[in-house]
PDB file of N, CA and C in Angstrom:
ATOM      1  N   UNK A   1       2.822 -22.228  -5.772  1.00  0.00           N
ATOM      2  CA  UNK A   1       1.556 -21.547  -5.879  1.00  0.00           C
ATOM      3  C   UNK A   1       0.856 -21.388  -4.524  1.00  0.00           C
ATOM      4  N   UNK A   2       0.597 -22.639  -3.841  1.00  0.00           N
ATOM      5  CA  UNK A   2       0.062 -22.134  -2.805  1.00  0.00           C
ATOM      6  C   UNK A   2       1.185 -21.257  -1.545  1.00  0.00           C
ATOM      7  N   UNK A   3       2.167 -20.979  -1.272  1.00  0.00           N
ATOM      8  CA  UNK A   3       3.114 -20.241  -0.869  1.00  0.00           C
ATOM      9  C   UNK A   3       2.459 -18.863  -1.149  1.00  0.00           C
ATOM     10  N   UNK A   4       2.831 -18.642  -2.430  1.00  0.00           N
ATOM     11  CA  UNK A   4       2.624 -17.395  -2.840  1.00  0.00           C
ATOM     12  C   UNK A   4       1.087 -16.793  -2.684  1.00  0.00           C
ATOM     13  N   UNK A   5       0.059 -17.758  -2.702  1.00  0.00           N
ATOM     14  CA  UNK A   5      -0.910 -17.344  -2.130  1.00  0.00           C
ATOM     15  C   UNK A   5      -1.335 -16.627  -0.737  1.00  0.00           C
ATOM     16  N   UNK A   6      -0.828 -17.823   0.137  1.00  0.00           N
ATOM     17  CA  UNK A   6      -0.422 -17.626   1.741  1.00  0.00           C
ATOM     18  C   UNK A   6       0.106 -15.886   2.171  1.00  0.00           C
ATOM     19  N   UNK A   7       1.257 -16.027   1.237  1.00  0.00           N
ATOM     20  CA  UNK A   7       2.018 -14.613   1.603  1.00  0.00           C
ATOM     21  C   UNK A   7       1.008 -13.873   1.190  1.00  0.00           C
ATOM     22  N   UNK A   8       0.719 -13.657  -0.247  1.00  0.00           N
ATOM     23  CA  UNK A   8      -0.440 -12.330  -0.669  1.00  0.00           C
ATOM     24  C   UNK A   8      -1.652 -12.511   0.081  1.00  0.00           C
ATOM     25  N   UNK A   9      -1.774 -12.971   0.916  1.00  0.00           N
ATOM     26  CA  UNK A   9      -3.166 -12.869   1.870  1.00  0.00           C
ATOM     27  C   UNK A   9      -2.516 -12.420   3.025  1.00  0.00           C
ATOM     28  N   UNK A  10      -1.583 -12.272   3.623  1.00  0.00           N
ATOM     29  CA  UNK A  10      -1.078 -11.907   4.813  1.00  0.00           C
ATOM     30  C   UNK A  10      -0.059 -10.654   3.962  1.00  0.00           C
ATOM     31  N   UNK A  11       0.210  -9.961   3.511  1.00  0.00           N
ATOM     32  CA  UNK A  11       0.659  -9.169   2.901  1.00  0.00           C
ATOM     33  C   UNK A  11      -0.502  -8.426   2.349  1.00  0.00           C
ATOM     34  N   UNK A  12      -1.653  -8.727   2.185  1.00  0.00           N
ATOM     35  CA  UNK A  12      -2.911  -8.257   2.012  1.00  0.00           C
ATOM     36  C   UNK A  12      -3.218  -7.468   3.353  1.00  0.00           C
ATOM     37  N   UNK A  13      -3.250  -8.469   4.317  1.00  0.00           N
ATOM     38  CA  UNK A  13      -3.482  -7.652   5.628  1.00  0.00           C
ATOM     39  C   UNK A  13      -3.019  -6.627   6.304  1.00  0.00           C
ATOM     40  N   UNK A  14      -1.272  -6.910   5.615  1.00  0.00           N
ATOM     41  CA  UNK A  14      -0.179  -5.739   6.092  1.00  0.00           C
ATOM     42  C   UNK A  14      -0.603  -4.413   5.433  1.00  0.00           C
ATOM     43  N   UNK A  15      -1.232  -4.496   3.752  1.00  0.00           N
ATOM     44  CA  UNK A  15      -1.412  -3.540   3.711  1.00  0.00           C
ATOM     45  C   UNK A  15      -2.397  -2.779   3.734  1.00  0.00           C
ATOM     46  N   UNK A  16      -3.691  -3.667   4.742  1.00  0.00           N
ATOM     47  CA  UNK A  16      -4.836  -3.171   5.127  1.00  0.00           C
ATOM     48  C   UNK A  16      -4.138  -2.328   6.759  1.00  0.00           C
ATOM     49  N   UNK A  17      -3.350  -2.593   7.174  1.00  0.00           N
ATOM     50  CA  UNK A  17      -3.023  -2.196   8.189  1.00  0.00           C
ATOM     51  C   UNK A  17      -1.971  -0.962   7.917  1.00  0.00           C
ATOM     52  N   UNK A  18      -1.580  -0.817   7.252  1.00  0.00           N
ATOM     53  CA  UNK A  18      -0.697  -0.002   6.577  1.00  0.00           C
ATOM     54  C   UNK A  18      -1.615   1.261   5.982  1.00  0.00           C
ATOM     55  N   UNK A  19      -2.763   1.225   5.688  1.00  0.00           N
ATOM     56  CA  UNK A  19      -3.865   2.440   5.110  1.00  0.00           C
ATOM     57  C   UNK A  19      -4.431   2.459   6.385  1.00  0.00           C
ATOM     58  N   UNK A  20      -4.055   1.725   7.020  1.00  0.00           N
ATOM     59  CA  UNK A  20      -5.447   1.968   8.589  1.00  0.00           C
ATOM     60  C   UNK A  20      -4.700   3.153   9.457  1.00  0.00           C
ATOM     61  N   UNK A  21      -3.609   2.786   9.539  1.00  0.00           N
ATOM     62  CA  UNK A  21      -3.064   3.132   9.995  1.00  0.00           C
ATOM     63  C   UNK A  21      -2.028   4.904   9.806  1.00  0.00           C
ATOM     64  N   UNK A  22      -2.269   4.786   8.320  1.00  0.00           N
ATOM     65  CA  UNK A  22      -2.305   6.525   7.581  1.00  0.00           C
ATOM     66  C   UNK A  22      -3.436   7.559   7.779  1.00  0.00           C
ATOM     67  N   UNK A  23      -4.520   6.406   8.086  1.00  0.00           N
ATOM     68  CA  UNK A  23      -5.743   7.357   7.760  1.00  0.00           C
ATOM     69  C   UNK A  23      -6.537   7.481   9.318  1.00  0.00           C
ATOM     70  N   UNK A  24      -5.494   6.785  10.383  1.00  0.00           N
ATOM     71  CA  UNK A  24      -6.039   7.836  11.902  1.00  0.00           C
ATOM     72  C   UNK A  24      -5.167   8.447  12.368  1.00  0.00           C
ATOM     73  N   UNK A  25      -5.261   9.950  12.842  1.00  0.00           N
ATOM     74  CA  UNK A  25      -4.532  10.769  13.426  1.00  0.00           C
ATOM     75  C   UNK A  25      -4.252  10.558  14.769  1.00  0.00           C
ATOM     76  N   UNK A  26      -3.307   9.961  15.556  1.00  0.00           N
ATOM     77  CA  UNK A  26      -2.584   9.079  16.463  1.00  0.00           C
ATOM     78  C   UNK A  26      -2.201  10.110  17.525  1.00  0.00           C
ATOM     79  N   UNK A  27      -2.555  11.594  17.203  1.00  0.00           N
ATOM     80  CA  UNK A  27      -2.163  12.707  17.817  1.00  0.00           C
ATOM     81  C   UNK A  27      -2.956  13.145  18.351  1.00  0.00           C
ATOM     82  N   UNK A  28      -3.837  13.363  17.828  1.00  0.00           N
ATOM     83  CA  UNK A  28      -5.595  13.528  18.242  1.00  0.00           C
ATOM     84  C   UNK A  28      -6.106  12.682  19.270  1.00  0.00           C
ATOM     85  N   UNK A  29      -5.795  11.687  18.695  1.00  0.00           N
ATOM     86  CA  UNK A  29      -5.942  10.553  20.113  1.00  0.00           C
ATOM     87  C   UNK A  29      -5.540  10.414  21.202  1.00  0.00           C
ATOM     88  N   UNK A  30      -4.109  10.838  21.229  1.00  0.00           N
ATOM     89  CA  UNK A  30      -3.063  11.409  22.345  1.00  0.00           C
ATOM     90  C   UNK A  30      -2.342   9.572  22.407  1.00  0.00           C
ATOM     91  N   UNK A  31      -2.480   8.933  21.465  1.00  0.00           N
ATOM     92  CA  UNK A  31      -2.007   7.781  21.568  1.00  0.00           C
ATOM     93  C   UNK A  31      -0.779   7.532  20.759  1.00  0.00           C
ATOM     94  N   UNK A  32       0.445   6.384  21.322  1.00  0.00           N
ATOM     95  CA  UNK A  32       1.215   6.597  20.294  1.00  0.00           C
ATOM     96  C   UNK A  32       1.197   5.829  18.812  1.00  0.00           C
ATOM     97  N   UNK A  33       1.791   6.169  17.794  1.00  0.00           N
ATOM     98  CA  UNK A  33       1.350   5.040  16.524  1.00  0.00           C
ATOM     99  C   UNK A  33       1.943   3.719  16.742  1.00  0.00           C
ATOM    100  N   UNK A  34       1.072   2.786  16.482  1.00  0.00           N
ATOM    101  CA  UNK A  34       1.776   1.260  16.715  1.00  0.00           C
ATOM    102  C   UNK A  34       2.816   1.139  15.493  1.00  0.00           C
ATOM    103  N   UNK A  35       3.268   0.033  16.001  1.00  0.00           N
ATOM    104  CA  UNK A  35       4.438  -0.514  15.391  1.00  0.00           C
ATOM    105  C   UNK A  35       4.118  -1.727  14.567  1.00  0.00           C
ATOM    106  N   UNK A  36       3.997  -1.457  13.374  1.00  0.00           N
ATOM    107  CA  UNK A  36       3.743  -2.384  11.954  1.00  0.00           C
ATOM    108  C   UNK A  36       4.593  -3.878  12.649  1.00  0.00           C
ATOM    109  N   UNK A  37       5.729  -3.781  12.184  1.00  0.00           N
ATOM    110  CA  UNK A  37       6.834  -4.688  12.833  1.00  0.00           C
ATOM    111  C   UNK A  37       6.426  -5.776  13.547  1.00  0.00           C
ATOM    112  N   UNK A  38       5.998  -5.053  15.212  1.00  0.00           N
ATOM    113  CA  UNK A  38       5.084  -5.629  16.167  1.00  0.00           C
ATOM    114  C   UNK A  38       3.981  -6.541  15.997  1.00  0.00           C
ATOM    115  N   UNK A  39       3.250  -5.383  14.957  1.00  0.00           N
ATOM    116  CA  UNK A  39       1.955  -6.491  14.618  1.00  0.00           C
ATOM    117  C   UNK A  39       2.115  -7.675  13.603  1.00  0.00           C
ATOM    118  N   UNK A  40       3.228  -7.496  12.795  1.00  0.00           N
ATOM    119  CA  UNK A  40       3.482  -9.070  12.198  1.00  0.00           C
ATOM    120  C   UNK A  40       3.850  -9.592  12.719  1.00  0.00           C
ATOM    121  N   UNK A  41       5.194  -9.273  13.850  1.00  0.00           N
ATOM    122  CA  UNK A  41       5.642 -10.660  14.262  1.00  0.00           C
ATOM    123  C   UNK A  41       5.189 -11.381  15.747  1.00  0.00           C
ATOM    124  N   UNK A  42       3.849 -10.034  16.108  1.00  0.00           N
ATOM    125  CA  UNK A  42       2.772 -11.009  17.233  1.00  0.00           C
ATOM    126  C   UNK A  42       1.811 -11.924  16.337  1.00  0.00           C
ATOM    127  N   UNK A  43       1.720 -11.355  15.065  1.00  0.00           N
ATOM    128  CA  UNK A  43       0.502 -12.310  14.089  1.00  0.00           C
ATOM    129  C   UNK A  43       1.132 -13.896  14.231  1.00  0.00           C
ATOM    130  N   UNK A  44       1.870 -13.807  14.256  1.00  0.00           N
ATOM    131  CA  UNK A  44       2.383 -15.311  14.152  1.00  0.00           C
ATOM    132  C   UNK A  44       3.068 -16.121  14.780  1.00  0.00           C
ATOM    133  N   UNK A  45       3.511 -15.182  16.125  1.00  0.00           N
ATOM    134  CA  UNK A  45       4.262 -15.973  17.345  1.00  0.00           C
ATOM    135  C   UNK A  45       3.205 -15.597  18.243  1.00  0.00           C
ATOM    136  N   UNK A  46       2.304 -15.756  18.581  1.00  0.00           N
ATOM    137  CA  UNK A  46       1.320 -15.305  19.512  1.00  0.00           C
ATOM    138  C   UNK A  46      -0.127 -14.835  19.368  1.00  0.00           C
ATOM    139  N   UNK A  47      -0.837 -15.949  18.203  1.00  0.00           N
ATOM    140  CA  UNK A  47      -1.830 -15.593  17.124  1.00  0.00           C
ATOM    141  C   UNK A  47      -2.976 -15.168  18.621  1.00  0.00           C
ATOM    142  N   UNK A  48      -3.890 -14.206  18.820  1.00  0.00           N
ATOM    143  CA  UNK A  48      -4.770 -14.099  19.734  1.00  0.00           C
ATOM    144  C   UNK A  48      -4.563 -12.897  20.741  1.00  0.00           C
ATOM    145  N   UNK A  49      -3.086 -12.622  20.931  1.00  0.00           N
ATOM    146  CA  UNK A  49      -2.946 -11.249  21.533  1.00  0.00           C
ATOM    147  C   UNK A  49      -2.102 -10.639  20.986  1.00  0.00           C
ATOM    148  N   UNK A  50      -2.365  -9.342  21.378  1.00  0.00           N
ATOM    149  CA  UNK A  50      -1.730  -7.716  20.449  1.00  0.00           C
ATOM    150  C   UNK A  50      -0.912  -7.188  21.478  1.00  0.00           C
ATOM    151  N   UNK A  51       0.565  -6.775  21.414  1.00  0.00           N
ATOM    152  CA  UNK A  51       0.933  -5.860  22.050  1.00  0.00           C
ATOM    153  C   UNK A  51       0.501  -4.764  22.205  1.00  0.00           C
ATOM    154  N   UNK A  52       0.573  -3.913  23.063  1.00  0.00           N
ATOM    155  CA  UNK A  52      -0.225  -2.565  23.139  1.00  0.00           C
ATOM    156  C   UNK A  52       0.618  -1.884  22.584  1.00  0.00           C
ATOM    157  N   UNK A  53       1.332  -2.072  22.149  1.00  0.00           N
ATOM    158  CA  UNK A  53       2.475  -1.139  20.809  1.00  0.00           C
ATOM    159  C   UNK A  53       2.348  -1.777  19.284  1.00  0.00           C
ATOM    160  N   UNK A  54       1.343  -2.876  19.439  1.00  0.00           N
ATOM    161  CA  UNK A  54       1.006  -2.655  17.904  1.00  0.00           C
ATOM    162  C   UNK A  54      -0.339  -2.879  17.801  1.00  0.00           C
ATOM    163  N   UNK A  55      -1.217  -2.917  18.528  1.00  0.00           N
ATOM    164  CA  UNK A  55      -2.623  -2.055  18.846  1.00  0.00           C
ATOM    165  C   UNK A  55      -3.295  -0.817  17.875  1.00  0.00           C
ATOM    166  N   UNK A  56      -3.804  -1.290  16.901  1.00  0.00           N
ATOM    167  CA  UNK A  56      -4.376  -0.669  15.925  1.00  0.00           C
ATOM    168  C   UNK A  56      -5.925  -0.111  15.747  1.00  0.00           C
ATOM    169  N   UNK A  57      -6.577  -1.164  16.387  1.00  0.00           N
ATOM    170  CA  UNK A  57      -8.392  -1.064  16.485  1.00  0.00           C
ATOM    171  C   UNK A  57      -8.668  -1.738  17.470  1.00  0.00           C
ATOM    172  N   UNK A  58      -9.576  -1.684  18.351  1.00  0.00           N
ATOM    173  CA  UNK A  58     -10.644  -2.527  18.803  1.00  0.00           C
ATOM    174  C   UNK A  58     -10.907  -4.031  18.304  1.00  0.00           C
ATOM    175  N   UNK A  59     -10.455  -4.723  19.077  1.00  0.00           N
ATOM    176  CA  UNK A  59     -11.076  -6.875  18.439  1.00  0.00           C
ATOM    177  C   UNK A  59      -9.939  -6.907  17.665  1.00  0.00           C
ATOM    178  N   UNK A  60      -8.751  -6.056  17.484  1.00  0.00           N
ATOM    179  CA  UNK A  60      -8.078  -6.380  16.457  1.00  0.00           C
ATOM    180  C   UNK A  60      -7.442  -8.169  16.656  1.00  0.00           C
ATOM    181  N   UNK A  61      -7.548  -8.500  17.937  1.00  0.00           N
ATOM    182  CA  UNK A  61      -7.043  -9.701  18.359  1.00  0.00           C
ATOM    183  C   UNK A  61      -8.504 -10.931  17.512  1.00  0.00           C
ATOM    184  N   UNK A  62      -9.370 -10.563  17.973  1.00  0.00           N
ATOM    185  CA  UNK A  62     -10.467 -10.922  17.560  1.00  0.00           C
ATOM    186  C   UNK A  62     -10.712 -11.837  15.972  1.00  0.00           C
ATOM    187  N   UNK A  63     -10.106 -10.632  15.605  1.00  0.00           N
ATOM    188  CA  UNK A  63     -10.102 -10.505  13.716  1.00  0.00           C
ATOM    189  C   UNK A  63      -8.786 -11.413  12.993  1.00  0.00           C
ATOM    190  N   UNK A  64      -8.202 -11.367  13.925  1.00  0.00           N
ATOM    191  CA  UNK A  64      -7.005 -11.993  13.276  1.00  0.00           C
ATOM    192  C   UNK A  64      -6.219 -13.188  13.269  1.00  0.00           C
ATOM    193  N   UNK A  65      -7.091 -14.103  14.727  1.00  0.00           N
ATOM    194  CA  UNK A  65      -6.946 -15.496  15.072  1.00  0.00           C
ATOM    195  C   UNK A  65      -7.596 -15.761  13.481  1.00  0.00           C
ATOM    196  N   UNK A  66      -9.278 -15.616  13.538  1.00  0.00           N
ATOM    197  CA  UNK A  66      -9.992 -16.245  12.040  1.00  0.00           C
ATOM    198  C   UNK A  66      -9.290 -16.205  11.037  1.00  0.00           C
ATOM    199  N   UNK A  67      -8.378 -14.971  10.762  1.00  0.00           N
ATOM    200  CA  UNK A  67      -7.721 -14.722   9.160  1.00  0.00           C
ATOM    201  C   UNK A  67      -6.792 -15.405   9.539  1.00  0.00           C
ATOM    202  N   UNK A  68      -5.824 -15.813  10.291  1.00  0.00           N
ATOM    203  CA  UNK A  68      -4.830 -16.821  10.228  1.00  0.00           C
ATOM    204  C   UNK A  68      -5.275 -17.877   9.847  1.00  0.00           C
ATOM    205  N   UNK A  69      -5.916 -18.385  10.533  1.00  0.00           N
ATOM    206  CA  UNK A  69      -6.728 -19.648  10.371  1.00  0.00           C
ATOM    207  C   UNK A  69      -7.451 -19.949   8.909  1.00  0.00           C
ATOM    208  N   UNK A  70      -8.067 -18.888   8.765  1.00  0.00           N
ATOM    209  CA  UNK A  70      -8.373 -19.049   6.940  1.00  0.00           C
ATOM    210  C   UNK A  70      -7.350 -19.140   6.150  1.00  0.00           C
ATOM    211  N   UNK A  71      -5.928 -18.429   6.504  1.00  0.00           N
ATOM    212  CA  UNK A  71      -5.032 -18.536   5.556  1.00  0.00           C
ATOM    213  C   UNK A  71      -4.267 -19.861   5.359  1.00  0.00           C
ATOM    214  N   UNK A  72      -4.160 -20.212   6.560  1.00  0.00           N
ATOM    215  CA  UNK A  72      -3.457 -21.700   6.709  1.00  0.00           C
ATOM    216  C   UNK A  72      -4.591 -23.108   6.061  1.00  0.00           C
ATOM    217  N   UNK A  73      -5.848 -22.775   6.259  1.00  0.00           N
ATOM    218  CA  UNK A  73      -6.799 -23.503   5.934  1.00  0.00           C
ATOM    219  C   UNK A  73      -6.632 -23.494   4.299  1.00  0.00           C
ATOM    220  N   UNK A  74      -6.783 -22.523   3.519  1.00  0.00           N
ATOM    221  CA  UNK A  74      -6.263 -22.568   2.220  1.00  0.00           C
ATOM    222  C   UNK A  74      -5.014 -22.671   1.318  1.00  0.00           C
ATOM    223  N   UNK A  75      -4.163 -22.466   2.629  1.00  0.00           N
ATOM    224  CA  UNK A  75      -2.949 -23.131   2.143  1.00  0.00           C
ATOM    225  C   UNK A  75      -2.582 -24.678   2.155  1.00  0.00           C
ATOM    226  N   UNK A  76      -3.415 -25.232   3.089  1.00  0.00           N
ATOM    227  CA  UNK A  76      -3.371 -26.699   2.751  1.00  0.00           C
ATOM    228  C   UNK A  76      -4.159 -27.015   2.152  1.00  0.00           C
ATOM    229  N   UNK A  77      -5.277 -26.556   1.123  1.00  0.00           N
ATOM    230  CA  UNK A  77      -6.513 -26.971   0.839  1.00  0.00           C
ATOM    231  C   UNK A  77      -6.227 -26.938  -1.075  1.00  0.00           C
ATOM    232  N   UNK A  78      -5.432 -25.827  -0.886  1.00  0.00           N
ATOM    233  CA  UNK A  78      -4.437 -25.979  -1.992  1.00  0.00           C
ATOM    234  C   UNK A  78      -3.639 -27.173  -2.625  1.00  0.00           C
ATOM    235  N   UNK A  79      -2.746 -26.657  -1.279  1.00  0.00           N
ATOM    236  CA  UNK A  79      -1.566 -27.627  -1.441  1.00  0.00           C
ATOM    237  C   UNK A  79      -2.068 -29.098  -1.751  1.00  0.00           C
ATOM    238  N   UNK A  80      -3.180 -29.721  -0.656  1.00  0.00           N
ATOM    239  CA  UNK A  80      -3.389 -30.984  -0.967  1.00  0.00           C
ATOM    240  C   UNK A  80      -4.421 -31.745  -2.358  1.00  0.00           C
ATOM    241  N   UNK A  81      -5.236 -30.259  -2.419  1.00  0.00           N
ATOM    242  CA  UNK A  81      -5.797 -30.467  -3.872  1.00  0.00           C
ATOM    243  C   UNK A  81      -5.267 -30.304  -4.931  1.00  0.00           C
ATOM    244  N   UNK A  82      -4.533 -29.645  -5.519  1.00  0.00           N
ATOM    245  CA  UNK A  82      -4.068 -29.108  -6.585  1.00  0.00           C
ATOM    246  C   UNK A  82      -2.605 -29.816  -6.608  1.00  0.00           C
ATOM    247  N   UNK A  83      -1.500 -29.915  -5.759  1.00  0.00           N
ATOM    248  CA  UNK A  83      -0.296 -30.124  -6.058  1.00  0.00           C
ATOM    249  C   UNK A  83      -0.350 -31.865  -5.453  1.00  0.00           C
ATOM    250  N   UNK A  84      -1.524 -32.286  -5.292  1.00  0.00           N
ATOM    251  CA  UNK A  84      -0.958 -33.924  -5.176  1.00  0.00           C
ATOM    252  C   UNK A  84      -1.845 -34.706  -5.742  1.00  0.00           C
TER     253      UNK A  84
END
């Protein structure tokens, strides 16, 4: 249970990033579209900085140390309440 929580909160995010990312025109901008890929696997080997190839918004570095941190915070908060 708490696993599956963990993931659907970070799979939550993927697919906040996943509509963010449909709904700006990347052409207009003259910028290229980041790389989904990128931004998960800097989320978690390098919580605090963004490659500039998976560079989505502004603070996105900002925003996403806290949500790690909340997610891991409730995954043990879980784990140690409920399953022991």
């Amino acid at each position: 249970m708490p696993q599956a929580i963990f993931l659907l909160s970070i799979f939550g995010y993927l697919v906040f990033c996943i509509f963010f990312k449909w709904s700006v025109d990347w052409v207009a901008e003259e910028l290229p579209a980041p790389s989904l890929i990128s931004l998960l696997i800097a989320f978690f080997m390098s919580p605090g900085t963004v490659p500039p190839e998976a560079r989505l918004y502004a603070g996105q570095e900002y925003i996403q140390v806290p949500y790690i941190y909340i997610c891991i915070y409730i995954y043990i908060y879980i784990y140690i309440y409920i399953w022991l």
